[in-house]
N, C-alpha and C. Protein backbone atom coordinates (compact mmCIF):
# COMPACT_ATOMS: atom_id res chain seq x y z
N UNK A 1 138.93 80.90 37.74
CA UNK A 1 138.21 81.97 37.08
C UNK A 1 138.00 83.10 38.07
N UNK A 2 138.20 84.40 37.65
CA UNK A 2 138.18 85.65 38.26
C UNK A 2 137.08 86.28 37.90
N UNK A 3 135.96 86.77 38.50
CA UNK A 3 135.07 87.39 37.75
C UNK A 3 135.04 88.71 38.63
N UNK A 4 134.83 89.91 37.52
CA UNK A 4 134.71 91.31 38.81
C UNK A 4 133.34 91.76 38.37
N UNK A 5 132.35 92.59 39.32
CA UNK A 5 131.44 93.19 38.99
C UNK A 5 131.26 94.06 39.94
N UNK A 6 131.25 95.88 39.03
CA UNK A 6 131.20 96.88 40.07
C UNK A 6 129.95 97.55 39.15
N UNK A 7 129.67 98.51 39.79
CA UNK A 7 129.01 99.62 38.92
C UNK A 7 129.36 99.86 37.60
N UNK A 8 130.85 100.16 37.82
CA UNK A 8 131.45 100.97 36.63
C UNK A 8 132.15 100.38 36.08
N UNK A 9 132.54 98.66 36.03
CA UNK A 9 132.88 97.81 35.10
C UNK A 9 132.17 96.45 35.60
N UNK A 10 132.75 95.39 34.34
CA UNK A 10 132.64 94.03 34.69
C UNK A 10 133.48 93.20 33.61
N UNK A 11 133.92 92.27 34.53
CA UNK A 11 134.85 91.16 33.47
C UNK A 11 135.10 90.18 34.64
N UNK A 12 135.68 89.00 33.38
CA UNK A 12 136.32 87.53 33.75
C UNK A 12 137.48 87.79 33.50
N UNK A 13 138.08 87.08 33.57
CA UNK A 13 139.73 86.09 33.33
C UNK A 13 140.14 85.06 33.83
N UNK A 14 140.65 83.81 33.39
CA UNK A 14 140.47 82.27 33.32
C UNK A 14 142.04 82.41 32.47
N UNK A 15 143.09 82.12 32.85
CA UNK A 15 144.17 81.64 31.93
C UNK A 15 143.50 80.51 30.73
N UNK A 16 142.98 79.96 31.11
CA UNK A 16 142.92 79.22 29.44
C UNK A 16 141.65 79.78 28.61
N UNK A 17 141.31 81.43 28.89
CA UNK A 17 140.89 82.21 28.13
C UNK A 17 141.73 83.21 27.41
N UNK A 18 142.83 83.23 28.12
CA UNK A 18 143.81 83.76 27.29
C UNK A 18 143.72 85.21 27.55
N UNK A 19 143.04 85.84 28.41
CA UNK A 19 143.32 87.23 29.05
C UNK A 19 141.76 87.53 29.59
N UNK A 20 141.55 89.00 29.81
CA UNK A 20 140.58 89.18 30.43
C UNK A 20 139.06 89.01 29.44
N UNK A 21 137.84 89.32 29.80
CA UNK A 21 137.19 89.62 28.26
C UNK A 21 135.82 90.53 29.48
N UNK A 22 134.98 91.31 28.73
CA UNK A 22 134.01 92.02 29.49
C UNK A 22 133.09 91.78 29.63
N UNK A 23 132.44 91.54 30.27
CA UNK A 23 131.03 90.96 31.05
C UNK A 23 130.25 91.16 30.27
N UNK A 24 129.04 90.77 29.36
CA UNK A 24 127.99 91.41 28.74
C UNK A 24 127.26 91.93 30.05
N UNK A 25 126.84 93.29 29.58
CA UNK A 25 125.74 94.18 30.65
C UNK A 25 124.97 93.19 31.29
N UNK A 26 124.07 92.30 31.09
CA UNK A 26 123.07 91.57 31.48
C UNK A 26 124.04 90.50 32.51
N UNK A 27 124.92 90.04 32.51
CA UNK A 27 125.62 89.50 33.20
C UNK A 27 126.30 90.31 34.34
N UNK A 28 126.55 91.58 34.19
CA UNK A 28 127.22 92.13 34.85
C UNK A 28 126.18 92.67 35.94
N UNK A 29 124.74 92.83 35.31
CA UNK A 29 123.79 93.24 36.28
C UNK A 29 122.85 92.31 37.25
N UNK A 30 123.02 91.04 36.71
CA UNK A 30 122.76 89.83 37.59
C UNK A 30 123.99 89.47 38.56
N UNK A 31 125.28 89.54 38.16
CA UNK A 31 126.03 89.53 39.42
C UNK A 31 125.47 90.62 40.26
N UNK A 32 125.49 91.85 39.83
CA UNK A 32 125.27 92.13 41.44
C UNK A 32 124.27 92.31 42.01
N UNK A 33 123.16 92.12 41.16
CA UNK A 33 121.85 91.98 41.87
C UNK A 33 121.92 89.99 43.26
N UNK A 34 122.87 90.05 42.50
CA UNK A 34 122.96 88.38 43.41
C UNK A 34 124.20 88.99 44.56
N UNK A 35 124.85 90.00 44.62
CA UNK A 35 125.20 90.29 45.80
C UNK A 35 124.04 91.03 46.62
N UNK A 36 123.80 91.63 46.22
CA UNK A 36 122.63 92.35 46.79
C UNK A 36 121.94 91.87 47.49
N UNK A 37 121.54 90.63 47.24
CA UNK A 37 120.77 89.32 47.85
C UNK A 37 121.30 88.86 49.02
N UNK A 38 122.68 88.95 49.09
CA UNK A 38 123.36 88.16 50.17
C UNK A 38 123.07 88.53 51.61
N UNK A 39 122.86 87.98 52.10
CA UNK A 39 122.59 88.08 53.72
C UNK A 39 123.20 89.25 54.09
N UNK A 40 124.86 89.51 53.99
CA UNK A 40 125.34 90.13 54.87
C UNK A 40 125.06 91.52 54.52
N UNK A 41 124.83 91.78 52.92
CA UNK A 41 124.44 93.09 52.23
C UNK A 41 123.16 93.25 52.54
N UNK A 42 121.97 92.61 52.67
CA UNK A 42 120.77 93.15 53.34
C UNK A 42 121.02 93.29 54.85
N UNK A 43 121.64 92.72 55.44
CA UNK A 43 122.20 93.28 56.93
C UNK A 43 122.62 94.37 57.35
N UNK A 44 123.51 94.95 56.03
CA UNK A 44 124.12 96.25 56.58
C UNK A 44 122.95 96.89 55.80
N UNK A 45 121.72 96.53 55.34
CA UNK A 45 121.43 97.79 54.46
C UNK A 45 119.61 97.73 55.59
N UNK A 46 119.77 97.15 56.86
CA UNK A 46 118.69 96.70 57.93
C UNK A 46 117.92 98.17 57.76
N UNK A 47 118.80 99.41 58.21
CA UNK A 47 118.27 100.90 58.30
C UNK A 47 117.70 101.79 57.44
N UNK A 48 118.03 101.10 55.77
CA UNK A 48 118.06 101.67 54.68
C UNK A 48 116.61 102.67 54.70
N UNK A 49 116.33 102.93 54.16
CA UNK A 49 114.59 103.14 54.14
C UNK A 49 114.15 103.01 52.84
N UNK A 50 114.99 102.23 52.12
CA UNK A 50 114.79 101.79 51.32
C UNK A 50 114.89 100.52 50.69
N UNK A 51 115.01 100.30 52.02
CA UNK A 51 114.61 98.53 52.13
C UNK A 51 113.17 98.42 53.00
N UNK A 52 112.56 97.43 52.73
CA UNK A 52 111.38 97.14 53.94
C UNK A 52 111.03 95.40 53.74
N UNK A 53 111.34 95.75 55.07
CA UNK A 53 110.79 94.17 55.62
C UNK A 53 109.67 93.87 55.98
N UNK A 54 108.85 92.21 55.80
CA UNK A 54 107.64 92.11 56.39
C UNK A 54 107.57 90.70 56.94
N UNK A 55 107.57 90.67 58.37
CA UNK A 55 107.30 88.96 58.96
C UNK A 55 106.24 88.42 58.48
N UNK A 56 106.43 87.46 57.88
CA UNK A 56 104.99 86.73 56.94
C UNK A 56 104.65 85.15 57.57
N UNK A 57 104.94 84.96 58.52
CA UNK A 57 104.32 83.37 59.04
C UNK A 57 105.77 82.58 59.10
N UNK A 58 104.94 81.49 58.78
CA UNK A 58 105.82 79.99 59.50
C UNK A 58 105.70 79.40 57.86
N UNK A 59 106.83 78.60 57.85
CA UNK A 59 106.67 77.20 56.71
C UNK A 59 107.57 76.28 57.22
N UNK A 60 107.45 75.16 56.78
CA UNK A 60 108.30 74.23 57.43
C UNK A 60 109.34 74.14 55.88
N UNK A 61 110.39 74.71 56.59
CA UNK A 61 112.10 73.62 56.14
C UNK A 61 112.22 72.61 56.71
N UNK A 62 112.51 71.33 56.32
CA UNK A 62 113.28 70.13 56.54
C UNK A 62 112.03 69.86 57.57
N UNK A 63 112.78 69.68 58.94
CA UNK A 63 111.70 69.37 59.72
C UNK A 63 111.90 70.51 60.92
N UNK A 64 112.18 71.58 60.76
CA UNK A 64 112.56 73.11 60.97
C UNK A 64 110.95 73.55 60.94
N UNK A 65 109.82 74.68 61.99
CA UNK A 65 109.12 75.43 61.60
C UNK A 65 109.97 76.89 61.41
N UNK A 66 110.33 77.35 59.90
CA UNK A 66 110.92 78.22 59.83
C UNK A 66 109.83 79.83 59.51
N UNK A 67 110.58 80.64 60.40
CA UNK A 67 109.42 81.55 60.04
C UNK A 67 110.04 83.04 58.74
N UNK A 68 109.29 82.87 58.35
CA UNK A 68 109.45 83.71 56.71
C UNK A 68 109.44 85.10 57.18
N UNK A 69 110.56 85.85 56.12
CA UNK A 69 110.82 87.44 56.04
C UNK A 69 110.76 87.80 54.34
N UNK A 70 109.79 88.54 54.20
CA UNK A 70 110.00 89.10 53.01
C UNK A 70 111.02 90.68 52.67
N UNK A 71 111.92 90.37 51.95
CA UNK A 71 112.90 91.75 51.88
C UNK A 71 112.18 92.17 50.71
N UNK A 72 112.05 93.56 50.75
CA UNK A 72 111.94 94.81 49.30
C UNK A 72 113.06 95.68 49.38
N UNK A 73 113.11 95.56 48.15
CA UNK A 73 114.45 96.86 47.70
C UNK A 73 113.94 97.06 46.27
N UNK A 74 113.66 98.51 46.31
CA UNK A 74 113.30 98.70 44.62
C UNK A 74 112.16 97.08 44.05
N UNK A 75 112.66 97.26 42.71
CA UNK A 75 112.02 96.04 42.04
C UNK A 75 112.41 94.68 42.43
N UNK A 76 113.53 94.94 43.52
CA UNK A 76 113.96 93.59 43.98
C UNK A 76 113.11 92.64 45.36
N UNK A 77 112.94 91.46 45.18
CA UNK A 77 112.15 91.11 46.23
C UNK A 77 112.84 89.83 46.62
N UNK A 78 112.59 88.98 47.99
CA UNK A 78 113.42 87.89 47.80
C UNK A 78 112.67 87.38 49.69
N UNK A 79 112.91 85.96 49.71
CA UNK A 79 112.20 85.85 50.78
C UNK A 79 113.07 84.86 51.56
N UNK A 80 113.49 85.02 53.17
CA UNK A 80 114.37 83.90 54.15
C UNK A 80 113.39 83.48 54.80
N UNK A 81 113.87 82.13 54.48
CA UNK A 81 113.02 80.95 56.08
C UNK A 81 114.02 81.02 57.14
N UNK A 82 113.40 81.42 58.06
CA UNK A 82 114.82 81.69 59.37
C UNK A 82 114.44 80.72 60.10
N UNK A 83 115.33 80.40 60.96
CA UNK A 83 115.21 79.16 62.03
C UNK A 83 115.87 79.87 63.42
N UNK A 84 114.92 80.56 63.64
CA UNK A 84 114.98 81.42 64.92
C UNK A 84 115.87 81.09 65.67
N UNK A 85 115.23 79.72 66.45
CA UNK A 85 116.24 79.00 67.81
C UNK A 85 117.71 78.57 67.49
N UNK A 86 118.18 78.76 66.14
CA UNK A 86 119.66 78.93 65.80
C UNK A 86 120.14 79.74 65.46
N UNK A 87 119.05 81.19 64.99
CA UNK A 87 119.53 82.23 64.82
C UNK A 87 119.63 81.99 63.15
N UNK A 88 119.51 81.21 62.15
CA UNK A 88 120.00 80.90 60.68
C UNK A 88 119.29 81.32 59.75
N UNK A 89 119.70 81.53 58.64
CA UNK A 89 118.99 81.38 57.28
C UNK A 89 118.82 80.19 56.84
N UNK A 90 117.62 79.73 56.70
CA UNK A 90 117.75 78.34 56.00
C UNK A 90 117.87 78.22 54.78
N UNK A 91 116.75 78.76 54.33
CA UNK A 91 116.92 79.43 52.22
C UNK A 91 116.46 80.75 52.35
N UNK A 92 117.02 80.86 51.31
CA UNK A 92 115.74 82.24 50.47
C UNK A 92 115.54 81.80 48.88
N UNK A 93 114.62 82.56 48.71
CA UNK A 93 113.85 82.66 47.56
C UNK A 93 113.63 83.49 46.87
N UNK A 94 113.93 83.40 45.50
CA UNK A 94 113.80 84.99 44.52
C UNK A 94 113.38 84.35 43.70
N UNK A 95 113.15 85.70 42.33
CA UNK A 95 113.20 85.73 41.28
C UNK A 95 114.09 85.94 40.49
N UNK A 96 114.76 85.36 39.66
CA UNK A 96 115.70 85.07 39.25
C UNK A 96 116.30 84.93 37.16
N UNK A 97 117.01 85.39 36.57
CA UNK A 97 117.15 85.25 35.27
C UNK A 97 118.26 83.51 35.53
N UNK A 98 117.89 83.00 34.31
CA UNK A 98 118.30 81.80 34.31
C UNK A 98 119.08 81.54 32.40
N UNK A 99 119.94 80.68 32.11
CA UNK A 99 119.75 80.77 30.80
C UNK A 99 118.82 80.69 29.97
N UNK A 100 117.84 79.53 30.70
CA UNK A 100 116.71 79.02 29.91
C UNK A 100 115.39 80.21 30.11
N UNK A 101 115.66 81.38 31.23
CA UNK A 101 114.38 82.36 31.27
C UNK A 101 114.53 83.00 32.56
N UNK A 102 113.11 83.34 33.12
CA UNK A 102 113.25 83.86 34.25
C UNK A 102 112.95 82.45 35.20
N UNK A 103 113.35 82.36 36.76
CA UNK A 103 112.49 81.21 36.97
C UNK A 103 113.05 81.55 39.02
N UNK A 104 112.00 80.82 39.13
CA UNK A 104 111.81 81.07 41.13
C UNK A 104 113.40 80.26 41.35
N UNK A 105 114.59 80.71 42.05
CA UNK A 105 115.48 80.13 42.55
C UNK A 105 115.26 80.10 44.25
N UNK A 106 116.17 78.89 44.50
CA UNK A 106 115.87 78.62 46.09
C UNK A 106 117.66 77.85 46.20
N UNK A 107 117.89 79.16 47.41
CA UNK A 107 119.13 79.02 47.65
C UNK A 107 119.10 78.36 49.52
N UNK A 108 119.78 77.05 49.41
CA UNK A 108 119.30 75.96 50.95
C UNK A 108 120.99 76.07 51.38
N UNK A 109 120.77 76.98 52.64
CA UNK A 109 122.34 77.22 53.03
C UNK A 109 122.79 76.34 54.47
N UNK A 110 124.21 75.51 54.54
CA UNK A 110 123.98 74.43 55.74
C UNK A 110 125.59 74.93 56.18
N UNK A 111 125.90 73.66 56.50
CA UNK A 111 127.13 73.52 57.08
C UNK A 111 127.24 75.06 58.02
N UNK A 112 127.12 75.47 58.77
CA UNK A 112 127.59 76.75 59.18
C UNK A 112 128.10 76.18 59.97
N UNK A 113 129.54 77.23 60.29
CA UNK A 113 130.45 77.24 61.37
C UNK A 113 130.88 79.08 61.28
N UNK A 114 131.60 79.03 62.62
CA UNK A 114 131.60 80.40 63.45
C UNK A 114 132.82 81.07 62.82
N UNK A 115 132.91 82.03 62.36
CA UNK A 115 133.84 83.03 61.77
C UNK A 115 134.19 84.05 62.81
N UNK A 116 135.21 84.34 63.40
CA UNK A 116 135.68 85.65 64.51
C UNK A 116 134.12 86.43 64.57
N UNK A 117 133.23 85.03 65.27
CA UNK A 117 132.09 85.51 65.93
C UNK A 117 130.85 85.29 65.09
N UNK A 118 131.28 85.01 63.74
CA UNK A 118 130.07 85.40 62.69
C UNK A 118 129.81 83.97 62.26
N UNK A 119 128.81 83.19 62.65
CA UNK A 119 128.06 82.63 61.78
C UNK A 119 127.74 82.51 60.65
N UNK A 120 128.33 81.59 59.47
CA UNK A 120 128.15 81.50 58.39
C UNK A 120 127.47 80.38 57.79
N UNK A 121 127.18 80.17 56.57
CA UNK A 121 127.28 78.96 55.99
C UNK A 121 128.70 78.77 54.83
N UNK A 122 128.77 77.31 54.87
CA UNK A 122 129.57 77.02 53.95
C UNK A 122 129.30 76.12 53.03
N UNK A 123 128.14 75.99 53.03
CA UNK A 123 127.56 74.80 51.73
C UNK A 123 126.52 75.69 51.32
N UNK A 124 125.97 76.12 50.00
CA UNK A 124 125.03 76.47 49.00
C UNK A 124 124.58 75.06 48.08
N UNK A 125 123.32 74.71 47.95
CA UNK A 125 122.69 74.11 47.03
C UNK A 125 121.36 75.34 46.74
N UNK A 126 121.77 75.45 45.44
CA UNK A 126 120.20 76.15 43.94
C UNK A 126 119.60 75.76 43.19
N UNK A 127 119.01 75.53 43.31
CA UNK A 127 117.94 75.39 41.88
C UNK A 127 117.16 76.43 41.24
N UNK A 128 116.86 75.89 40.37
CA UNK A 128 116.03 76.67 39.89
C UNK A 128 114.64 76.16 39.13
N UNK A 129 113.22 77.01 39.61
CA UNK A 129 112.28 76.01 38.94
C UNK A 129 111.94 74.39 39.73
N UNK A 130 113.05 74.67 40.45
CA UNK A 130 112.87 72.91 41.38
C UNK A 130 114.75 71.83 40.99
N UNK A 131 114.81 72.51 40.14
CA UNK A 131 116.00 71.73 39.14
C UNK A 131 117.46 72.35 39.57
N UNK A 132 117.88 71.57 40.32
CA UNK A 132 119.58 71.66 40.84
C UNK A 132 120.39 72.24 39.32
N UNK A 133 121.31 74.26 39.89
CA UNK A 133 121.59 74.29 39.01
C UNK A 133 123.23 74.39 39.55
N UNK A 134 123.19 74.90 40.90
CA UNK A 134 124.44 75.04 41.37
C UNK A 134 125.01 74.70 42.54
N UNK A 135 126.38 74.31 42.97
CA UNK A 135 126.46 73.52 44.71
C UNK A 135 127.98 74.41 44.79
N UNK A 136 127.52 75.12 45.88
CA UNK A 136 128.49 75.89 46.71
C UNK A 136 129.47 75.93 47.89
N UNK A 137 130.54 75.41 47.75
CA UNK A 137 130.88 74.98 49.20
C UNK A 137 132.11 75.58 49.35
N UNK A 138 132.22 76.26 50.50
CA UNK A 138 133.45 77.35 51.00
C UNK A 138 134.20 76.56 52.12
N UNK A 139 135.45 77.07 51.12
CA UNK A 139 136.61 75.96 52.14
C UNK A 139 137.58 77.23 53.56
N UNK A 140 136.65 78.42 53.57
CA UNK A 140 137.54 79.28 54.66
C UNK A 140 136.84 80.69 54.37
N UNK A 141 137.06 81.50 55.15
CA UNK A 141 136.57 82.76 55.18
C UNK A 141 137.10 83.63 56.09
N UNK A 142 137.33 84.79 55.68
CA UNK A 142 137.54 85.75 56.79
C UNK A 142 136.79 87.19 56.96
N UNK A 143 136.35 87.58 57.68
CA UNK A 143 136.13 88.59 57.94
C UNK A 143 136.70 90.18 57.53
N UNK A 144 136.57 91.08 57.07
CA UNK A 144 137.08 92.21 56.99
C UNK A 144 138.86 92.12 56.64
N UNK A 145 139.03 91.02 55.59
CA UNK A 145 140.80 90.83 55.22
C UNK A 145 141.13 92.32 54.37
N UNK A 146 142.44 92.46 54.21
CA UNK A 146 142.88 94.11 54.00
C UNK A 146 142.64 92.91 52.62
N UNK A 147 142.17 94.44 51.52
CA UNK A 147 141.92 94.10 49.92
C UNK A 147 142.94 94.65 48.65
N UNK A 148 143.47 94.12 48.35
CA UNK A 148 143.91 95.13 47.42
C UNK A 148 143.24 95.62 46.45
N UNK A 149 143.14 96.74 46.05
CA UNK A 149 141.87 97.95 45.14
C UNK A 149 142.72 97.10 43.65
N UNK A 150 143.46 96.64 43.22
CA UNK A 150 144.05 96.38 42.14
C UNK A 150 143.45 95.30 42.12
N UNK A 151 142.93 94.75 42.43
CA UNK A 151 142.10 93.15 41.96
C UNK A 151 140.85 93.39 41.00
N UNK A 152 140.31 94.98 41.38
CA UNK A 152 139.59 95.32 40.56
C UNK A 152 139.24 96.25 39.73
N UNK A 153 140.97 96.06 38.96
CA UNK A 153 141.17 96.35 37.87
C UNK A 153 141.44 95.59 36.70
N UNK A 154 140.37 95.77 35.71
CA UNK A 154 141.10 94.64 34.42
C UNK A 154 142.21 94.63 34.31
N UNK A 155 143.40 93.26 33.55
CA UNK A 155 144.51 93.15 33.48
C UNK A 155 144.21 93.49 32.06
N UNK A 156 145.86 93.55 32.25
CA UNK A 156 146.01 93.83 30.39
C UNK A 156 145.97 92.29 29.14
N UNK A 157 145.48 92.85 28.22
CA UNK A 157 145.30 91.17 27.83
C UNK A 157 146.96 90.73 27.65
């Protein structure tokens, strides 16, 4: 399954859908509010001034004292337990649309290994509400690969 989400469009395509089909709006605006979220997009957006950060204490992950960052952007809010002495994200925490409603998601990121320098994770476990909704696990990654601009263009059905 292919899913695209820009500003100015959104769609899937799945061969055994039988061509492309278009994102309903509400779908198309939760994808990218869930990029938005991603580590590396609040990273580059550190200077914004329209982002603001606030160090808020300690909580314990696992058996981790992880110490908490709250991000703001607009109406968006979302919170990392960092684990300083590794430098990591352990989770974060938002607010979140779900099928069943709105509900607190908690995204617990592991496995990391080193990318041409960059620290990642490659395992995602979510829930939502407390309740496992999704498990994420990346088999490779690269850094800054050349893109082709035609990937995000709908095909023809």
């Amino acid at each position: 399954m292919i899913i695209v989400a820009t500003p100015q469009t959104g769609f899937m395509s799945m061969a055994a859908m039988g061509g492309p089909r278009d994102l309903p709006a509400s779908q198309k605006e939760d994808t990218l509010k869930g990029m938005r979220r991603e580590f590396w997009y609040v990273s580059q957006h550190a200077a914004d001034p329209q982002f603001f950060f606030v160090a808020g204490g300690k909580e314990k992950v696992g058996d981790v004292d992880a110490s908490i960052l709250d991000i703001f952007h607009g109406a968006e809010q979302l919170r990392w337990f960092i684990d300083e002495k590794a430098g990591r994200i352990l989770q974060e925490q938002h607010q979140g649309n779900t099928p069943t409603g709105p509900a607190t998601q908690v995204v617990v990121y592991s496995e990391w290994k080193t990318v041409d320098g960059i620290s990642l994770p490659f395992h995602e476990e979510v829930t939502a509400n407390g309740k496992g909704t999704s498990s994420v696990a990346v088999s490779g990654a690269e850094i800054n690969p050349a893109v082709d601009p035609r990937i995000f263009e709908k095909p023809q059905q």
